[in-house]
Protein backbone atom coordinates (compact mmCIF):
# COMPACT_ATOMS: atom_id res chain seq x y z
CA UNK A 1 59.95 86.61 83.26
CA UNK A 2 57.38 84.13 83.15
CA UNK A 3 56.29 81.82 80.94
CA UNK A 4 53.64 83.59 78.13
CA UNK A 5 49.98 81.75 78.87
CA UNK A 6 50.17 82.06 74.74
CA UNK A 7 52.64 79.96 74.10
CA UNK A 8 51.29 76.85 76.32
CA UNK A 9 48.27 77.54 74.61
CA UNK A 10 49.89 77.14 71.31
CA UNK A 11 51.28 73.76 72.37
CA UNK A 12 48.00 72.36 73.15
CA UNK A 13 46.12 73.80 69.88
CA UNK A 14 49.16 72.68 67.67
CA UNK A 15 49.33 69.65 69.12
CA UNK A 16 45.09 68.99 69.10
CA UNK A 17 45.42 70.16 65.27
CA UNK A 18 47.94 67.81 64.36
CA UNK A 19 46.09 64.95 65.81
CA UNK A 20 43.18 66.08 63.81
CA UNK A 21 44.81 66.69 60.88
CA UNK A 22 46.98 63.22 60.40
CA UNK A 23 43.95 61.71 58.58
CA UNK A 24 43.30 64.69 56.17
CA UNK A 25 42.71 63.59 52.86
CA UNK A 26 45.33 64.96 50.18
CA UNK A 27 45.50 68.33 48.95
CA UNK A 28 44.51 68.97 45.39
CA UNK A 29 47.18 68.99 42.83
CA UNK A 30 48.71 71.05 40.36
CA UNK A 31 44.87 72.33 39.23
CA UNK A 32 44.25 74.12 42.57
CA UNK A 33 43.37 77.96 41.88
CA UNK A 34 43.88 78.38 45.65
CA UNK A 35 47.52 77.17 45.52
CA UNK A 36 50.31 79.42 44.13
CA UNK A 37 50.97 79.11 40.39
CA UNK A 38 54.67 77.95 39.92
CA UNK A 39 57.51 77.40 42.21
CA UNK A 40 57.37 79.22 46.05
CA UNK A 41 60.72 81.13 46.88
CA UNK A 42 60.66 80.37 50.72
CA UNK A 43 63.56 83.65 52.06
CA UNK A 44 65.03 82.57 55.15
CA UNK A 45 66.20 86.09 56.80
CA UNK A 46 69.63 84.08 58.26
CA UNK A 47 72.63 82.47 56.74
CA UNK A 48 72.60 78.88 55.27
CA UNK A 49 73.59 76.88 58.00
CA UNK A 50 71.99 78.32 61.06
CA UNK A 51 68.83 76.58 62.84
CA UNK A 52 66.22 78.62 60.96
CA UNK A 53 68.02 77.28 58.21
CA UNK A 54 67.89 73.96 58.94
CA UNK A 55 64.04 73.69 59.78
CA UNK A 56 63.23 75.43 56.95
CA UNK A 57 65.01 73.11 54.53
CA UNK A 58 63.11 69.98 56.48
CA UNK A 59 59.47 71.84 55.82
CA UNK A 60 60.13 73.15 52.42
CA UNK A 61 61.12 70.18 51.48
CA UNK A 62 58.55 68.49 52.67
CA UNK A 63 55.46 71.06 51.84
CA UNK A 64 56.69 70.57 48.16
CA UNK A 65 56.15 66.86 48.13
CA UNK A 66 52.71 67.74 49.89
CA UNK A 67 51.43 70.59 47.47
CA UNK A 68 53.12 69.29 44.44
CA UNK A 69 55.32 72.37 43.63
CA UNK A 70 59.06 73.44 44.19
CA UNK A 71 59.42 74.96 46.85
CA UNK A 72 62.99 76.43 46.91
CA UNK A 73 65.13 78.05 50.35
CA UNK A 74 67.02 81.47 49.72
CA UNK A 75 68.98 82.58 51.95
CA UNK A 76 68.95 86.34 52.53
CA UNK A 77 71.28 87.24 55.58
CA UNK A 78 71.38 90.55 57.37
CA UNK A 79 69.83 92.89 59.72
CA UNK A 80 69.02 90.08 62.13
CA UNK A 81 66.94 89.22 59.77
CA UNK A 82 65.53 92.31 58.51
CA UNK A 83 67.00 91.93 55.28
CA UNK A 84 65.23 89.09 53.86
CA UNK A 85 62.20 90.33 55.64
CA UNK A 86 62.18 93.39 53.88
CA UNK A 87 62.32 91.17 50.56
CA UNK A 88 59.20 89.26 51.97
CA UNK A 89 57.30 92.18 52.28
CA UNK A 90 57.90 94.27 49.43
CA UNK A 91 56.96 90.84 46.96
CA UNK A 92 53.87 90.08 45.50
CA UNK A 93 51.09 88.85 47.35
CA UNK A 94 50.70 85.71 44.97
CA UNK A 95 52.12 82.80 47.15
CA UNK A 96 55.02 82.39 45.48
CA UNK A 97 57.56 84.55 47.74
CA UNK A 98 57.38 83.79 51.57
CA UNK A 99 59.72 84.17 54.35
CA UNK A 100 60.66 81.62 57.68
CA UNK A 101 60.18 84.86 60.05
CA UNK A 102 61.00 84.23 63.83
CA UNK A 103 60.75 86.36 66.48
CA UNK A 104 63.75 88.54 65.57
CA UNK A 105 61.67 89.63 62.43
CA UNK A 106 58.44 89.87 63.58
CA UNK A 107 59.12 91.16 67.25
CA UNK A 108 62.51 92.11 68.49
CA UNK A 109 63.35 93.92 65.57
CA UNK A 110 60.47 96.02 65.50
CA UNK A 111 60.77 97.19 68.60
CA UNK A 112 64.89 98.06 68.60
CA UNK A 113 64.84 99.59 65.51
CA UNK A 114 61.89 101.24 65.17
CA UNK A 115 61.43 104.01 61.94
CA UNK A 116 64.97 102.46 60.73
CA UNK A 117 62.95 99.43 59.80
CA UNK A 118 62.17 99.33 56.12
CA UNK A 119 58.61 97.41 57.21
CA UNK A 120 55.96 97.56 59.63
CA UNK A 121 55.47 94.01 61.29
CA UNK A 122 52.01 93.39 61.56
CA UNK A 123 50.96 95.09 58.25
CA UNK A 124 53.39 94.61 55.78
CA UNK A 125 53.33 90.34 56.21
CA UNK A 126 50.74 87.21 55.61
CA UNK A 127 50.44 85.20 58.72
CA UNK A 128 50.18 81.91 57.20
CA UNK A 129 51.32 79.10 60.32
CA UNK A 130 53.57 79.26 63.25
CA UNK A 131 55.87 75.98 62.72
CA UNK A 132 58.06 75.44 65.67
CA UNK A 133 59.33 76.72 68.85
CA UNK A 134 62.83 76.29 70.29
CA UNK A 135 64.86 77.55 73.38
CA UNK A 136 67.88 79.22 72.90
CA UNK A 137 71.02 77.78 74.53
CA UNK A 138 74.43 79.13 76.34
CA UNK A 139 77.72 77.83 74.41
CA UNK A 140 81.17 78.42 75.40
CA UNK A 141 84.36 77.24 73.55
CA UNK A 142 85.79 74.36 74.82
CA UNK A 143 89.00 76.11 76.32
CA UNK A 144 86.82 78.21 78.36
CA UNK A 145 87.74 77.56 82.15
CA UNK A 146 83.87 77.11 83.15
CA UNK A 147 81.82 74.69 83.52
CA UNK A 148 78.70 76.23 84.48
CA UNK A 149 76.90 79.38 84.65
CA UNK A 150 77.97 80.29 87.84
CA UNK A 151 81.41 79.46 87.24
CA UNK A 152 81.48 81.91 83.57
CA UNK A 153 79.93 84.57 85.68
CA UNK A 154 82.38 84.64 87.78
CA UNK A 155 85.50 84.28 85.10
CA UNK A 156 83.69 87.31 83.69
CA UNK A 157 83.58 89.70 86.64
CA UNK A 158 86.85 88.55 87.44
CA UNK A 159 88.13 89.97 83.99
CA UNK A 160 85.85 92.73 83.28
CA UNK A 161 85.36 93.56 79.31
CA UNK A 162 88.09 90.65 78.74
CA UNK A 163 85.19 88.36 77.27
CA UNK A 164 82.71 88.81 74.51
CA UNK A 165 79.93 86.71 73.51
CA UNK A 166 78.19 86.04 70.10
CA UNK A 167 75.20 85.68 68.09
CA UNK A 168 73.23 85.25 64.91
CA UNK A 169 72.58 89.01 64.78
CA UNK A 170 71.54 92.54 66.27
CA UNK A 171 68.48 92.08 67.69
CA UNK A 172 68.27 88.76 67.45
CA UNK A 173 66.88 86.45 70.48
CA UNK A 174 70.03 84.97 71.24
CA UNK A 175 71.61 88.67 71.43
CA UNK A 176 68.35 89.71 74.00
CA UNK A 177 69.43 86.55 75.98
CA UNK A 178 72.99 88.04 76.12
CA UNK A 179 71.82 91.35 76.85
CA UNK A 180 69.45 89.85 79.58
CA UNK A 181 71.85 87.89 81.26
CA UNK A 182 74.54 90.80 81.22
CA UNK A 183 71.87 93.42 82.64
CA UNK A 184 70.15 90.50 85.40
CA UNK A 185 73.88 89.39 86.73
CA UNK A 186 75.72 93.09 85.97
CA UNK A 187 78.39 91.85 83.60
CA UNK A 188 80.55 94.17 81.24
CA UNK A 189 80.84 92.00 77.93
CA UNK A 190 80.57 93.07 74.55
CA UNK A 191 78.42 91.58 72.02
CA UNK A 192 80.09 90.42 68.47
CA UNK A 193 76.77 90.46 65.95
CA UNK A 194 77.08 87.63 62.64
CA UNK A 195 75.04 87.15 59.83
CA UNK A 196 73.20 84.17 60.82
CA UNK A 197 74.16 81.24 63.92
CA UNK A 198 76.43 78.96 61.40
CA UNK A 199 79.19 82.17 61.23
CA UNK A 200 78.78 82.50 64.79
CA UNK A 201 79.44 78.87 65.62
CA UNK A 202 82.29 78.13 63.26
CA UNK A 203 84.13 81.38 64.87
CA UNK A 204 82.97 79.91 68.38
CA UNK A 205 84.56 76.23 67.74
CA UNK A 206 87.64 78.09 66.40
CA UNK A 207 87.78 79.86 69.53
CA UNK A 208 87.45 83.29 68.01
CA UNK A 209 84.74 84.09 70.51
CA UNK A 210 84.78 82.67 73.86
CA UNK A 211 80.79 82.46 74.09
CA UNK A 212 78.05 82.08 72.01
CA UNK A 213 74.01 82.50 72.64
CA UNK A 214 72.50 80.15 69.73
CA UNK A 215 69.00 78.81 69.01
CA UNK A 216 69.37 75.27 70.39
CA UNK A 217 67.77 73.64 66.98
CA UNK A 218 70.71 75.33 65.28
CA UNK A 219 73.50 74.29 67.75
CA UNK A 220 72.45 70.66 68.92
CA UNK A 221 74.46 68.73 66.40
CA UNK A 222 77.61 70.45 67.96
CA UNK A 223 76.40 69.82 71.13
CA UNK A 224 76.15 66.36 70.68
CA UNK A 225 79.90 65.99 68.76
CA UNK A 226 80.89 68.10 71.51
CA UNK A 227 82.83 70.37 69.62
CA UNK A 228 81.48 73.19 71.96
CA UNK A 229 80.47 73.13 75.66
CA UNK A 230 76.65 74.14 76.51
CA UNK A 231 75.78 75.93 79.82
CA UNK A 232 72.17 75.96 79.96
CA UNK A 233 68.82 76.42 77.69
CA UNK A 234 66.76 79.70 78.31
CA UNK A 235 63.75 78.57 78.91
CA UNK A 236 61.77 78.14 82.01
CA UNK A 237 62.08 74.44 81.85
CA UNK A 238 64.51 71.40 80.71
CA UNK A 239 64.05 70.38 76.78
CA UNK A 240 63.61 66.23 76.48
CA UNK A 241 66.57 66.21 73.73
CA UNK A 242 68.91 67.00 76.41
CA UNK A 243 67.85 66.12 79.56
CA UNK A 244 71.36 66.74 81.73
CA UNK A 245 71.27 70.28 80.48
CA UNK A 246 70.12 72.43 83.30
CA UNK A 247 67.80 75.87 82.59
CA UNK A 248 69.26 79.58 83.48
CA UNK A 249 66.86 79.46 86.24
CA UNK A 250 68.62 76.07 87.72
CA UNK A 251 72.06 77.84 87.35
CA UNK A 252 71.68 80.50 89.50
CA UNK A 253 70.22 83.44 87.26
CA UNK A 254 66.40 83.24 89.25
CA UNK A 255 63.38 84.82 86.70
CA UNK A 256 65.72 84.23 83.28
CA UNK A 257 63.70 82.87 80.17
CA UNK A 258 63.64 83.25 76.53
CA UNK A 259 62.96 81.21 73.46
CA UNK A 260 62.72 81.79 69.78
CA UNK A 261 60.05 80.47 67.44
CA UNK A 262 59.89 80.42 63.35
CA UNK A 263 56.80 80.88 61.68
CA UNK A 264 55.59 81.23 57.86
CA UNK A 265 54.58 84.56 56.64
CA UNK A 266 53.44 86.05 53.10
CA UNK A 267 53.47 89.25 51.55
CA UNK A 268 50.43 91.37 53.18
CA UNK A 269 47.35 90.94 50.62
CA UNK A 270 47.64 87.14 49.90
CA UNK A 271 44.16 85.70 49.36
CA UNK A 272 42.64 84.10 52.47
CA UNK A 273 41.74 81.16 50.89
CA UNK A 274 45.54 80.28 49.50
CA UNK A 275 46.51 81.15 53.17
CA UNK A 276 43.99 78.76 54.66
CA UNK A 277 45.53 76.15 51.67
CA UNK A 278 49.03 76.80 52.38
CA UNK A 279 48.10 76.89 56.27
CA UNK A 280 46.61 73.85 56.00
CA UNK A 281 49.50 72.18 54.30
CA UNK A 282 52.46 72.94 56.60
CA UNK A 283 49.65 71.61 59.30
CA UNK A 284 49.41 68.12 57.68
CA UNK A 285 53.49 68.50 56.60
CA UNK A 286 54.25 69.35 60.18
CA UNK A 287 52.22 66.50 61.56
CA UNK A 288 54.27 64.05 59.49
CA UNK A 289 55.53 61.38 62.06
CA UNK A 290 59.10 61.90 60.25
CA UNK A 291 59.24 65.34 60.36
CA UNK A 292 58.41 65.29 64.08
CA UNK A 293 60.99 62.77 64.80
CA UNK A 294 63.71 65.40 62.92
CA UNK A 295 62.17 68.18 64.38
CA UNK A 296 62.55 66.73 67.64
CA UNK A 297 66.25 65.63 67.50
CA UNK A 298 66.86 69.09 66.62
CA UNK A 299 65.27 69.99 69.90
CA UNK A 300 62.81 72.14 68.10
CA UNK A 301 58.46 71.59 69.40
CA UNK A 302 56.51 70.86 66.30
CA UNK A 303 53.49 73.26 66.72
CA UNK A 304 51.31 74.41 63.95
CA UNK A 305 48.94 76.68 63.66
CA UNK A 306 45.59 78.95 62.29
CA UNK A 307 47.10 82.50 60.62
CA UNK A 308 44.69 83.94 63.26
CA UNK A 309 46.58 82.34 65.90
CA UNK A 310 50.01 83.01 64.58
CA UNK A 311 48.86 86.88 64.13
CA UNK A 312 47.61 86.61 67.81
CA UNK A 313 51.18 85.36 68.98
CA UNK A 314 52.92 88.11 66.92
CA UNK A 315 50.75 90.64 68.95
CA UNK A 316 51.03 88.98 72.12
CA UNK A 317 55.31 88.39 72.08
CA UNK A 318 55.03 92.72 71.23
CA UNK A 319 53.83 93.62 74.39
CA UNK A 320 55.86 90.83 76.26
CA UNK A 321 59.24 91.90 74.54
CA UNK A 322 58.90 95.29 74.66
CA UNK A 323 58.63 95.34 78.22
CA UNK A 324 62.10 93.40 78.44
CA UNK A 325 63.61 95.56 75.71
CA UNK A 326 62.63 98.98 77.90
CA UNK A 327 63.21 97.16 80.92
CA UNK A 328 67.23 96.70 79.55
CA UNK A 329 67.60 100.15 77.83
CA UNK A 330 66.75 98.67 74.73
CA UNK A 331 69.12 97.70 72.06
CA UNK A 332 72.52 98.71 70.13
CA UNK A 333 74.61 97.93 67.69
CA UNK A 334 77.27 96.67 69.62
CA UNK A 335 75.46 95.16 72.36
């Protein structure tokens, strides 16, 4: 795979928007008809803990100091997300429910699960403003004899079905990025599904997996304390928070990229302009020096941008990912 045009173009708007938007005068306060009346429920689809978790606990806090409201996380685990979707999209279209989707939500598990999916994508959801992107990363436990990606590939053909890996769910991305890897380099290893990346990482530091795909916003901390060993990131290209760490390509494994992104979405019928309000926010919240710093150590790209835009990306990742999903024979429950 190469790298989507969208997503460079997404950089370049998000980061043209922020620049823009760092002098915007404040947002109107509690009085503002376009703003949702009382607290904002924002339903993050993963386990408390994971790294969708812990951006959305650094922008909700944040967009509350911005709009002047409460704006509280639930965690709603399950599905690869689907759960807490679902919640998203059956609420009312007032503002005060929203969900952190991702790509799992949105894209991935869409496409593997089809009519089993209690809603439809890109009708039943808000765009309101993509908020970051992030690469995924390749963990092993620290007792793992390898060292690199060549060297697990080889531990694992030398021991077929002896090794499993992990992830924050079925149909997540860091289950695709398995599944990619196990399809692109022929490897027989079974995939062990959690409710969210912080499960899967405790059981991987306790060595109850041997390997772990994780979203590297999620996983840096550990990476860093180096109470896990990291392989390689998934994208097409190095990440500035760790600079040593080589890509999949770089390893040996030619044509390999994903990535993961999280993005705020409403029920479907919000009013445009509380969209363009609450759109407008998370721009100016996003383009907070602070939060870019954070954002950055966690090895997540501040982006930002329009609900057009975000809808755009949702349409465009579709057509990408269901090409990969078909091209791998799709997706099961146990990898």
């Amino acid at each position: 795979m190469t790298q989507h045009p969208i997503r460079r173009q997404l950089l370049q708007a998000g980061a043209a928007t922020m620049l823009g938007l760092t002098a915007a005068p404040a947002l109107a306060r509690s009085s503002d008809s376009n703003l949702p009346d009382g607290p904002i429920n924002l339903v993050v689809p993963f386990s408390a803990g994971g790294a969708t978790d812990v951006v959305s606990r650094l922008v909700a806090q944040k967009l509350g100091d911005r709009i002047q409201r409460t704006v509280v996380v639930e965690n709603f685990a399950g599905g690869g997300g689907a759960i807490g979707a679902a919640k998203v999209a059956r609420a009312v279209p007032d503002g005060n429910t929203l969900l952190m989707g991702t790509i799992a939500t949105h894209v991935i598990n869409p496409l593997s699960m089809g009519q089993k999916l209690s809603y439809v994508a890109q009708k039943d959801f808000t765009p309101v403003s993509l908020v970051v992107t992030v690469p995924n990363v390749l963990l092993v436990n620290n007792s793992v004899k390898a060292n690199s990606v060549q060297e697990l590939i080889a531990l694992i053909k030398a021991h077929p079905s002896q090794y499993s890996y992990g992830s924050s769910g079925v149909g997540t991305p860091p289950h695709l990025s398995g599944e990619l890897l196990k399809s692109m380099e022929g490897l027989q290893m079974a995939h062990v599904p959690y409710k969210g990346g912080g499960p899967a990482m405790t059981d991987l530091i306790a060595g109850h997996i041997p390997i772990l795909f994780d979203v590297l916003s999620g996983a840096a901390s550990h990476i860093r304390a180096r109470s896990v060993k990291a392989l390689a990131v998934t994208t097409s290209e190095r990440v500035s928070s760790f600079p040593d760490l080589p890509t999949m390509a770089e390893s040996g494994v030619p044509g390999y990229e994903t990535w993961t992104w999280n993005a705020v979405f409403g029920p479907a019928g919000m009013p445009r302009p509380m969209v363009d309000k609450l759109s407008s926010a998370l721009h100016d919240v996003i383009s907070q020096p602070d939060v870019q710093v954070q954002l950055k150590a966690l090895s997540a790209t501040p982006v930002g941008s329009t609900p057009d835009a975000l809808a755009e990306l949702v349409d465009s990742e579709t057509r990408k990912w269901r090409a990969v999903i078909q091209s791998i024979g799709g997706l099961s429950k146990d990898g």
